[in-house]
N, C-alpha and C. Protein backbone atom coordinates (compact mmCIF):
# COMPACT_ATOMS: atom_id res chain seq x y z
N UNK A 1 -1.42 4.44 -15.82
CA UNK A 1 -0.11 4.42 -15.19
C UNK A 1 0.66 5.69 -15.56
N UNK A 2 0.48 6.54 -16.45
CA UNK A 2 1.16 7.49 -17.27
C UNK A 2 0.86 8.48 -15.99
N UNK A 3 -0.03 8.78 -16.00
CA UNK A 3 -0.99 9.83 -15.14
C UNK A 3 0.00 9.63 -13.98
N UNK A 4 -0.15 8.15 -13.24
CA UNK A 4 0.49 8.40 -11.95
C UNK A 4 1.70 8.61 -12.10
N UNK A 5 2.38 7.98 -13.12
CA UNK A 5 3.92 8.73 -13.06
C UNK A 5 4.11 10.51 -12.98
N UNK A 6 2.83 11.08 -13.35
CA UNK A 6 3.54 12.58 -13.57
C UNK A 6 3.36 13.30 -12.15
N UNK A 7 2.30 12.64 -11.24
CA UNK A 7 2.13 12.98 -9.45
C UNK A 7 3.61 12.89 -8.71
N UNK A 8 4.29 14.55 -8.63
CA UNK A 8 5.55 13.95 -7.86
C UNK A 8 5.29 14.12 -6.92
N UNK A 9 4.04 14.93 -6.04
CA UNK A 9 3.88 14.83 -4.15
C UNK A 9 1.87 14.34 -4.40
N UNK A 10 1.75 13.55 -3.41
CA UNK A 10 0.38 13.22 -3.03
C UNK A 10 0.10 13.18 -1.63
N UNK A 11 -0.76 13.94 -1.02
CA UNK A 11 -1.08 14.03 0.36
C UNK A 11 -2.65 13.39 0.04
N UNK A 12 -2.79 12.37 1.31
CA UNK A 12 -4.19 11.72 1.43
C UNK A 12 -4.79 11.67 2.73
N UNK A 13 -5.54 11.31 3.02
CA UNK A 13 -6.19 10.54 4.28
C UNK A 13 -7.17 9.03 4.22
N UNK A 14 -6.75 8.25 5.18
CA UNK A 14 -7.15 7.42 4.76
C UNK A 14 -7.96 6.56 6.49
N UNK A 15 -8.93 5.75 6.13
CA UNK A 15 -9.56 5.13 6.77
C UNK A 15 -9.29 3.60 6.97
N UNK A 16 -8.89 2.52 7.09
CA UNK A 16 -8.85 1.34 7.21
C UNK A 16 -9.35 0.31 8.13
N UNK A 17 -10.19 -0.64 7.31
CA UNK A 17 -10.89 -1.57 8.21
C UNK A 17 -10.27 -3.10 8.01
N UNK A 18 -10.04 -3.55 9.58
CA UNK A 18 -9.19 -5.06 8.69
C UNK A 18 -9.76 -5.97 9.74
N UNK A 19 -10.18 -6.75 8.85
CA UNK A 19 -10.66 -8.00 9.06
C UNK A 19 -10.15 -9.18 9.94
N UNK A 20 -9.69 -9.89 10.91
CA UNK A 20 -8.34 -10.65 11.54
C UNK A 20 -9.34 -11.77 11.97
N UNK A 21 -9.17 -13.30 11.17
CA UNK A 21 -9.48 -14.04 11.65
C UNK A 21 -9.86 -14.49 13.00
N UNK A 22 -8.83 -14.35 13.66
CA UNK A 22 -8.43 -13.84 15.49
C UNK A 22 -9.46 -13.59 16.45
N UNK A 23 -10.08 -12.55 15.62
CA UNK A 23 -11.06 -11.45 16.33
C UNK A 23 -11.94 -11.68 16.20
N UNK A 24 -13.25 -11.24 16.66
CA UNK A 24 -14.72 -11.40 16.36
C UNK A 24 -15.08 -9.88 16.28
N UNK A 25 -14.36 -8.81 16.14
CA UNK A 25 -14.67 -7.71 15.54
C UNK A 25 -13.51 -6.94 14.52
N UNK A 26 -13.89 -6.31 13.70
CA UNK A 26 -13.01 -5.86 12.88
C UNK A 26 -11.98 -4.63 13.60
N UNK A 27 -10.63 -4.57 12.69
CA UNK A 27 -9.88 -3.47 13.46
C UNK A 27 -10.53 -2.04 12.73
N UNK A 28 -9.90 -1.01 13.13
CA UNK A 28 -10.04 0.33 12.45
C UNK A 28 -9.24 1.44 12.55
N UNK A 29 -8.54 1.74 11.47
CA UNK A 29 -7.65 2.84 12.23
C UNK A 29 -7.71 3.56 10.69
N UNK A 30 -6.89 4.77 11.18
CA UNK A 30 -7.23 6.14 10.35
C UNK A 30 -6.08 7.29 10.11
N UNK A 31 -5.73 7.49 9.41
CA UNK A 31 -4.48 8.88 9.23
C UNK A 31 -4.14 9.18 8.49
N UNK A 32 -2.61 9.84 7.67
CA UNK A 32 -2.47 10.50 6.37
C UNK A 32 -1.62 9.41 5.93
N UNK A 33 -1.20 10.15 4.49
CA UNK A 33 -0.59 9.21 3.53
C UNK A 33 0.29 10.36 2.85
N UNK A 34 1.61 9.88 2.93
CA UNK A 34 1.92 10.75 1.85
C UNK A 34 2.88 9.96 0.85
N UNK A 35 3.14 10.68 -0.68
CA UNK A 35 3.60 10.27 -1.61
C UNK A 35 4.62 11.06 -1.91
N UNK A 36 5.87 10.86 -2.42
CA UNK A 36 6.80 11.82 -2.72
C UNK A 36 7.75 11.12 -4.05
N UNK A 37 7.95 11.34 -4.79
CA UNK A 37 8.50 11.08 -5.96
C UNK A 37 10.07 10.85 -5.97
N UNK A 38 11.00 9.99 -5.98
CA UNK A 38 10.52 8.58 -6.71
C UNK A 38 10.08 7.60 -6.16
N UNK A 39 10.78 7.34 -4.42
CA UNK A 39 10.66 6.41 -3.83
C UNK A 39 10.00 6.59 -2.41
N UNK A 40 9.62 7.26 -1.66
CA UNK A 40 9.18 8.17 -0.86
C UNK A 40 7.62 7.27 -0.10
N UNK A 41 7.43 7.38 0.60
CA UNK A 41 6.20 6.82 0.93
C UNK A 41 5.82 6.87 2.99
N UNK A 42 4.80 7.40 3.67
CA UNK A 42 4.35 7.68 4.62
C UNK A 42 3.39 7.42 4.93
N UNK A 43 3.08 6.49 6.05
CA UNK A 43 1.79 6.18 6.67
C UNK A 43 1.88 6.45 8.25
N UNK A 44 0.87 7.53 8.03
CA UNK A 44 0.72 7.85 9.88
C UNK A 44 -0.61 7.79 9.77
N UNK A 45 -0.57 6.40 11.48
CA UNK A 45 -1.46 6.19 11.62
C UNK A 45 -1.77 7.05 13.01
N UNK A 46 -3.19 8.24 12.83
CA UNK A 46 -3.67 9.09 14.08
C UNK A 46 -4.47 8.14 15.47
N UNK A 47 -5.44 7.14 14.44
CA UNK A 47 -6.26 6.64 15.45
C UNK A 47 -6.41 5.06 15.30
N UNK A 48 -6.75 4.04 16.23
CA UNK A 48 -7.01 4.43 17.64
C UNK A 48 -5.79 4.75 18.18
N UNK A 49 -4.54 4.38 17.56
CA UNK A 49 -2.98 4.00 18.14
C UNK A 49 -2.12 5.27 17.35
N UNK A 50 -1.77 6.04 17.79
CA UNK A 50 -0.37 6.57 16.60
C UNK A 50 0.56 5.23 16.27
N UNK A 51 0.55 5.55 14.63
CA UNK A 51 2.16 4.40 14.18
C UNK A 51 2.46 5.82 13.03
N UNK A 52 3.52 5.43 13.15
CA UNK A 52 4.28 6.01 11.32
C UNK A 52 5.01 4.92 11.04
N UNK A 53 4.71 4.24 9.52
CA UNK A 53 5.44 3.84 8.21
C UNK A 53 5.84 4.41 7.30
N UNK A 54 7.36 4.75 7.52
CA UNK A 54 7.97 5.33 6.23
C UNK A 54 9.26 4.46 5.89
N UNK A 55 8.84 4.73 4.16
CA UNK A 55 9.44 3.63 3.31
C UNK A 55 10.55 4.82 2.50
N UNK A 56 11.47 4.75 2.50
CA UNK A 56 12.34 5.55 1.72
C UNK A 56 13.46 4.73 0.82
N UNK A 57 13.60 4.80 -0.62
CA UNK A 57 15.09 4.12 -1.34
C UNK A 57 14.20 2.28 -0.43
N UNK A 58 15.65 1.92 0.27
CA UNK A 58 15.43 0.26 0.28
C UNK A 58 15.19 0.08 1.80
N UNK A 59 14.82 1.42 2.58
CA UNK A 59 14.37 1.05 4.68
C UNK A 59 13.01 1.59 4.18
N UNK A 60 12.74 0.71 5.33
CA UNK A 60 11.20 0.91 5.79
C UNK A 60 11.31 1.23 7.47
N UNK A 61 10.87 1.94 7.95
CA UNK A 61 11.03 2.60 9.41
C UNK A 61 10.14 2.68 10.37
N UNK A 62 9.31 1.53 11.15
CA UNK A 62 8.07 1.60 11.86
C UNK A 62 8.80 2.04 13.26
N UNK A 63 7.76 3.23 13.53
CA UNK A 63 7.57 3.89 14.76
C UNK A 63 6.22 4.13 15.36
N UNK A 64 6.31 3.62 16.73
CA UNK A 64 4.83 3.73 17.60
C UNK A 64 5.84 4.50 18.74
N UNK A 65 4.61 5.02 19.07
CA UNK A 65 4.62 6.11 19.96
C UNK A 65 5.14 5.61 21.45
N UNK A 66 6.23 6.10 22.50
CA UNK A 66 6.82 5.40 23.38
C UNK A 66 7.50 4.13 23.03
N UNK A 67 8.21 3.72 22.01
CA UNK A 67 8.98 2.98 21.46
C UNK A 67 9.69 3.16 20.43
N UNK A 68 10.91 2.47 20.76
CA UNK A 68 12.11 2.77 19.67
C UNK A 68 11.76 2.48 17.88
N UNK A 69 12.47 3.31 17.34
CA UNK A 69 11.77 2.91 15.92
C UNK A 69 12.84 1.91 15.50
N UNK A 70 12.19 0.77 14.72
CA UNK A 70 12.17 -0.21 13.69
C UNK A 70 13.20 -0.23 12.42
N UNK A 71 13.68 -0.57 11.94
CA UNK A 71 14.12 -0.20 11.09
C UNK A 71 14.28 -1.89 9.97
N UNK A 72 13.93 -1.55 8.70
CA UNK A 72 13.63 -2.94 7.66
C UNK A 72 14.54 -2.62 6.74
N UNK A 73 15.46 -3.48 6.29
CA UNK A 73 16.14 -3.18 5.32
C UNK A 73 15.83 -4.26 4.28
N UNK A 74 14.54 -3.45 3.02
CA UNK A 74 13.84 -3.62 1.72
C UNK A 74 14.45 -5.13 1.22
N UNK A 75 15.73 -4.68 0.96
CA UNK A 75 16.35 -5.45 0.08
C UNK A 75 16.73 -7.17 0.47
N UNK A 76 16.52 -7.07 1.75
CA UNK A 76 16.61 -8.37 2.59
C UNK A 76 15.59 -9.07 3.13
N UNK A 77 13.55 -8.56 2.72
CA UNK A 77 13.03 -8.88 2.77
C UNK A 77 12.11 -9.05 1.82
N UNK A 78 12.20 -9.39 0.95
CA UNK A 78 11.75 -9.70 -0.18
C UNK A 78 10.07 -10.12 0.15
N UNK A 79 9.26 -10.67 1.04
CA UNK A 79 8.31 -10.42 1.41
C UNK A 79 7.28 -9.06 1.70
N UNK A 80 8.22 -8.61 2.49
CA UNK A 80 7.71 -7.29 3.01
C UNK A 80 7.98 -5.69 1.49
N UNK A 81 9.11 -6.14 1.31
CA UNK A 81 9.42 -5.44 -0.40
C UNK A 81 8.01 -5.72 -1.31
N UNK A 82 7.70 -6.89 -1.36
CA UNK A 82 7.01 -7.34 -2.45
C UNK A 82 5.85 -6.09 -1.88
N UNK A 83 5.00 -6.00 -0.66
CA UNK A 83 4.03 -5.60 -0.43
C UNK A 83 4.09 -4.28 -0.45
N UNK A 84 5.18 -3.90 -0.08
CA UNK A 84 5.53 -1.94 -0.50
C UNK A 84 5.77 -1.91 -1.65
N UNK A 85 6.26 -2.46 -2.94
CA UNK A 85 6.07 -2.27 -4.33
C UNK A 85 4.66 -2.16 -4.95
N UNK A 86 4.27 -2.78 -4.15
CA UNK A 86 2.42 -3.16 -4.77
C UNK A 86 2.18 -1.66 -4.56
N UNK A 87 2.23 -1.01 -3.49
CA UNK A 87 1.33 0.50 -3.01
C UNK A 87 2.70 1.47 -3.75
N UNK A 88 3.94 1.42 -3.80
CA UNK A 88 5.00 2.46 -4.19
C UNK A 88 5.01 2.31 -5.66
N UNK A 89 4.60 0.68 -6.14
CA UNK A 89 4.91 1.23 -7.85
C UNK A 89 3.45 1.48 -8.21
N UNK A 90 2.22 1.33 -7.53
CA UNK A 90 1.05 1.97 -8.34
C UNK A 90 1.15 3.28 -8.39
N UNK A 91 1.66 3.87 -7.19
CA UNK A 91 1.59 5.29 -6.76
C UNK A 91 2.64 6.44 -7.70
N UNK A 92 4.19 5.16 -7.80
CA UNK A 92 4.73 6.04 -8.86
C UNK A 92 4.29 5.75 -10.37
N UNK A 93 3.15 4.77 -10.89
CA UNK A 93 2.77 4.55 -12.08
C UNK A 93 4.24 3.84 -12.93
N UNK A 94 4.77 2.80 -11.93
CA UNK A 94 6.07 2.13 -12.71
C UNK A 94 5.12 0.65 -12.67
N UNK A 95 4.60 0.50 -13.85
CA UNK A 95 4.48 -0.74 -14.25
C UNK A 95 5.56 -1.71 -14.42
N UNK A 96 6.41 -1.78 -14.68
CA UNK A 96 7.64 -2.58 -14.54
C UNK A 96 7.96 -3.07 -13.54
N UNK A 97 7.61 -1.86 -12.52
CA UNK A 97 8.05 -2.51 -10.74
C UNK A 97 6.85 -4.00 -9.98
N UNK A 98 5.88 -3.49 -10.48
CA UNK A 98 4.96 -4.28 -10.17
C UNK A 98 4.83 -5.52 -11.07
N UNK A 99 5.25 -5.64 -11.75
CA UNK A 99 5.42 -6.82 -12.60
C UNK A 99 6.72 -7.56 -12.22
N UNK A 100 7.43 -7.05 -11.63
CA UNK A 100 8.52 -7.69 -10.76
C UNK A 100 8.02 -8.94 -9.72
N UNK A 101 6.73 -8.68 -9.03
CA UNK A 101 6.36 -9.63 -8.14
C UNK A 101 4.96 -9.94 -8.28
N UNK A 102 4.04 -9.25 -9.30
CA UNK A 102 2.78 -9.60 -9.56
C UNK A 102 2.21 -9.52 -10.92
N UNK A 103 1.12 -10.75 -10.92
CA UNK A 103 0.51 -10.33 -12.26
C UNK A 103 -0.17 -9.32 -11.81
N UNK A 104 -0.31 -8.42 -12.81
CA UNK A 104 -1.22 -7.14 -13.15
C UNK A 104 -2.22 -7.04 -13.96
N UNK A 105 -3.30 -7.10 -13.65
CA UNK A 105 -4.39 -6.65 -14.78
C UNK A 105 -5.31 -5.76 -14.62
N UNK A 106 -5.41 -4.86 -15.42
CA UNK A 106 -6.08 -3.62 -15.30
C UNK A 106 -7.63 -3.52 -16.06
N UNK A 107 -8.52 -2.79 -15.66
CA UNK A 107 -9.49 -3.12 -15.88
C UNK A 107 -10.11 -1.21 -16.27
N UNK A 108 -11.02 -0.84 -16.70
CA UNK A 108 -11.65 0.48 -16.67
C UNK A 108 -11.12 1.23 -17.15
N UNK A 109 -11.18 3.03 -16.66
CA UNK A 109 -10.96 3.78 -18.38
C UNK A 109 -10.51 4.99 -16.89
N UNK A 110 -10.33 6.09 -17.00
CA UNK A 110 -9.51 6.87 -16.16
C UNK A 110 -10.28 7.71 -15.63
N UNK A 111 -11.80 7.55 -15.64
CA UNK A 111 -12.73 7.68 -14.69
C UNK A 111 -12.76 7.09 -13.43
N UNK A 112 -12.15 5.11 -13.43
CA UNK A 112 -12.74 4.98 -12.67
C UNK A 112 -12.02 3.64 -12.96
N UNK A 113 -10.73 3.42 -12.88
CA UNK A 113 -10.15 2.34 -12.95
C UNK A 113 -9.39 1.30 -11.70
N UNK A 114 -9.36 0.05 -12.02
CA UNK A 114 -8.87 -1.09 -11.16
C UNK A 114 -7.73 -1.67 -11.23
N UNK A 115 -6.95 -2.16 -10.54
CA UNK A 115 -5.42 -2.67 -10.69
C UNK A 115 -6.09 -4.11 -9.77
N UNK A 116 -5.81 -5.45 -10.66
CA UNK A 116 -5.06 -6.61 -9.89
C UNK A 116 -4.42 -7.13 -9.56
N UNK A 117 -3.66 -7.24 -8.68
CA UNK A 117 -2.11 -8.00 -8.47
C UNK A 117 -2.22 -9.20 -7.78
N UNK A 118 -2.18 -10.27 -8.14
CA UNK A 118 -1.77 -11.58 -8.44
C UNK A 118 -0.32 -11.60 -7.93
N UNK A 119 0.60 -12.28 -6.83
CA UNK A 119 1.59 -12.93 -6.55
C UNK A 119 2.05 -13.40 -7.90
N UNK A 120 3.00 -13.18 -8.40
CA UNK A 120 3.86 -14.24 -8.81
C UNK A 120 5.77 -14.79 -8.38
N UNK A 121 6.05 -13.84 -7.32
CA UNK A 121 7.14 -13.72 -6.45
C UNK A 121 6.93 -14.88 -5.02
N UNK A 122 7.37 -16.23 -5.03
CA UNK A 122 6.94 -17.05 -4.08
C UNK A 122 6.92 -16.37 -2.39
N UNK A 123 7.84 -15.26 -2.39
CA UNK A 123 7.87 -14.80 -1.10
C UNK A 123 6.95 -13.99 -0.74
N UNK A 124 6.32 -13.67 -1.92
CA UNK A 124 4.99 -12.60 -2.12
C UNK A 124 3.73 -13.40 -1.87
N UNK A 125 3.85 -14.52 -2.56
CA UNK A 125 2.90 -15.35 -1.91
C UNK A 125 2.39 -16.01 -0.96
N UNK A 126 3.64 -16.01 -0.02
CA UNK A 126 3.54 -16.16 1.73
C UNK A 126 2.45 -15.28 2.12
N UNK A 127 2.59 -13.93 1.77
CA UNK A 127 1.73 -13.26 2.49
C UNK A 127 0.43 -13.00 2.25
N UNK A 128 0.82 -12.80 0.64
CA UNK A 128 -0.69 -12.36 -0.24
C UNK A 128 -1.30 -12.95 -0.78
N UNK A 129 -2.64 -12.98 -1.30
CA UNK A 129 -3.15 -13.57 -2.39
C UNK A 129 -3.77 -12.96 -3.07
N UNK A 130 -4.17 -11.79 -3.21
CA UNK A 130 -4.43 -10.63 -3.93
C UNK A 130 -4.70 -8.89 -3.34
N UNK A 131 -4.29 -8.03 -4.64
CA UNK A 131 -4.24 -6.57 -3.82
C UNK A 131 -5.30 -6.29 -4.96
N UNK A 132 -6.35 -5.58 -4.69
CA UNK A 132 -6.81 -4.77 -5.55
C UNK A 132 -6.91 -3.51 -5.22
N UNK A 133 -6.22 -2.42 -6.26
CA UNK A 133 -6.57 -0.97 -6.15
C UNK A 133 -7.12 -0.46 -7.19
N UNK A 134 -8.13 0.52 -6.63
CA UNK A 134 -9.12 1.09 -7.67
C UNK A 134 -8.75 2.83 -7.37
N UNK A 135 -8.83 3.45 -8.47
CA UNK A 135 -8.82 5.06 -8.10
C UNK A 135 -9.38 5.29 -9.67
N UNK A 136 -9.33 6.92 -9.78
CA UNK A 136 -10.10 7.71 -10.82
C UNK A 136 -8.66 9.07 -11.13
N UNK A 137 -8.45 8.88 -12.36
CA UNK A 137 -7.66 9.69 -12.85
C UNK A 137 -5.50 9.62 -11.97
N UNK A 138 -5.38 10.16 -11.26
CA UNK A 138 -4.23 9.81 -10.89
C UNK A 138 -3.71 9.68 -9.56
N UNK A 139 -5.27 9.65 -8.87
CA UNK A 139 -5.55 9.34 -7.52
C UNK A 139 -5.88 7.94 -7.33
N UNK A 140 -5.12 7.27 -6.21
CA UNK A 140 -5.67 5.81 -5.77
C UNK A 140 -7.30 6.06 -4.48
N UNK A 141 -8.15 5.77 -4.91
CA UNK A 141 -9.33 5.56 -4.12
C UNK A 141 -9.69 4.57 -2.94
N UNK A 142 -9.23 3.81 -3.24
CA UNK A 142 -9.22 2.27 -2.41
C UNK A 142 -8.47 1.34 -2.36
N UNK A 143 -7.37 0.55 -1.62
CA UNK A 143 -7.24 -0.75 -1.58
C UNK A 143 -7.34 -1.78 -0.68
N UNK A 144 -7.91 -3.03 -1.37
CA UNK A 144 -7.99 -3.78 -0.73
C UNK A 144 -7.15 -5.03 -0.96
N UNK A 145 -7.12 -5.88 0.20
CA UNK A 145 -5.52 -7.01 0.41
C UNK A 145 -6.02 -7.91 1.46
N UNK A 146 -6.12 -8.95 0.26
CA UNK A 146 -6.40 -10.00 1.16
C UNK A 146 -5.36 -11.33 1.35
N UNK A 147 -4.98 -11.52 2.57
CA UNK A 147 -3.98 -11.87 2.60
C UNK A 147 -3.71 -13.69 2.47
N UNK A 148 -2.42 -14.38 2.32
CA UNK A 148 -2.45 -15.35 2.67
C UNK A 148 -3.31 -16.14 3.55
N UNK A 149 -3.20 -15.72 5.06
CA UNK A 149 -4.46 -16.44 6.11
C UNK A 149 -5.39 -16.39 6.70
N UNK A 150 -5.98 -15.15 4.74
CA UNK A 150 -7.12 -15.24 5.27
C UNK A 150 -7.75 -13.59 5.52
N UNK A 151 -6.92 -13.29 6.31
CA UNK A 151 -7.32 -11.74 6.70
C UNK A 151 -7.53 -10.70 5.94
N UNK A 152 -8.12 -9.48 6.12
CA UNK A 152 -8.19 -9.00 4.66
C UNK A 152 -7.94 -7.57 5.67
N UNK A 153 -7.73 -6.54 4.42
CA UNK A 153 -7.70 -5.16 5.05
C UNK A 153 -8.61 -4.49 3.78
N UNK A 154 -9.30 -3.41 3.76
CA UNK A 154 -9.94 -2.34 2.94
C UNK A 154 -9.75 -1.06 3.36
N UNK A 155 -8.90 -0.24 3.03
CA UNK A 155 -7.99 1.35 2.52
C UNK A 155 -8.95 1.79 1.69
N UNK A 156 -9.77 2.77 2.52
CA UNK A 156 -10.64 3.80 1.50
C UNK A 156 -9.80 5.33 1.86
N UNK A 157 -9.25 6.20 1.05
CA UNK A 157 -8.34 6.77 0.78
C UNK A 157 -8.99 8.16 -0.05
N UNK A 158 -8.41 9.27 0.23
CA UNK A 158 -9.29 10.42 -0.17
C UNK A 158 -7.99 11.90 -0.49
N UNK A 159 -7.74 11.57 -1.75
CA UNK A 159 -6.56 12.90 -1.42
C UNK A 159 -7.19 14.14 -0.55
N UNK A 160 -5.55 14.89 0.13
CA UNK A 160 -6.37 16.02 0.57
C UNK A 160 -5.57 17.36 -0.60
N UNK A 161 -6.24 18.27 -0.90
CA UNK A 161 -5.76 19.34 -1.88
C UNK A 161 -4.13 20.17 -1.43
């Protein structure tokens, strides 16, 4: 956690495959990530669909392409909060934040380590039932989230320099 606290910008790319009960084939989509120190956070998605998710302070801001953008205010969704703390406090290495809505248990050595998060926030538990992220040194590598009903997503994730 030390390590990730001292990352104040992270640029990534990332791949995602999600699973949807729903479906009889999996989804897939693909784009960057960025990290910005303290609270900062960006997901643009390139393929198959453009989206951008950006999380700043207590809004979260979804925009798709030919539609008006979204706007979440953090502090009034304590669900959707819970699930951007999971990815914003690993990323800023604030253990405190994540212990706000999950158990945490960490596993491995800084080669090649794992984060569990366990719900313990009931509104967190609506959605989730566990996040695991794995990375090596002060990069996140993977996460995966499997959700309340079932569905799961897997984030394989690759800084870019």
């Amino acid at each position: 956690m030390h390590l990730l606290a001292q990352v104040a910008e992270s640029r990534s790319t990332f791949t995602e495959v999600k699973t949807v009960a729903a479906l009889t084939v999996p989804l897939y989509d693909s784009g960057e990530l960025l990290y910005r120190r303290p609270n900062y956070f960006e997901k643009v998605v390139k393929e198959p669909q453009p989206e951008k998710l950006v999380v700043e302070g207590e809004r979260l801001t979804i925009s798709t392409a030919g539609e008006p953008s979204h706007e979440i205010d953090l502090a009034s969704q304590g669900m959707i909060r819970g699930l951007v703390d999971a990815i914003r406090g690993t990323l800023a290495g604030n253990l405190a934040l994540l212990q706000q809505s999950y158990r945490v248990e960490m596993y491995g050595d800084l080669t090649r380590w794992r984060l569990t998060l366990t719900p313990t926030d009931s509104a967190v538990k609506l959605a989730v039932t566990r996040i695991i992220i794995e990375g090596a040194q002060d990069a996140l590598r993977f996460i995966h989230t499997v959700q309340a009903n079932g569905d799961e997503s897997r984030m394989t994730i690759s800084r870019v320099s």
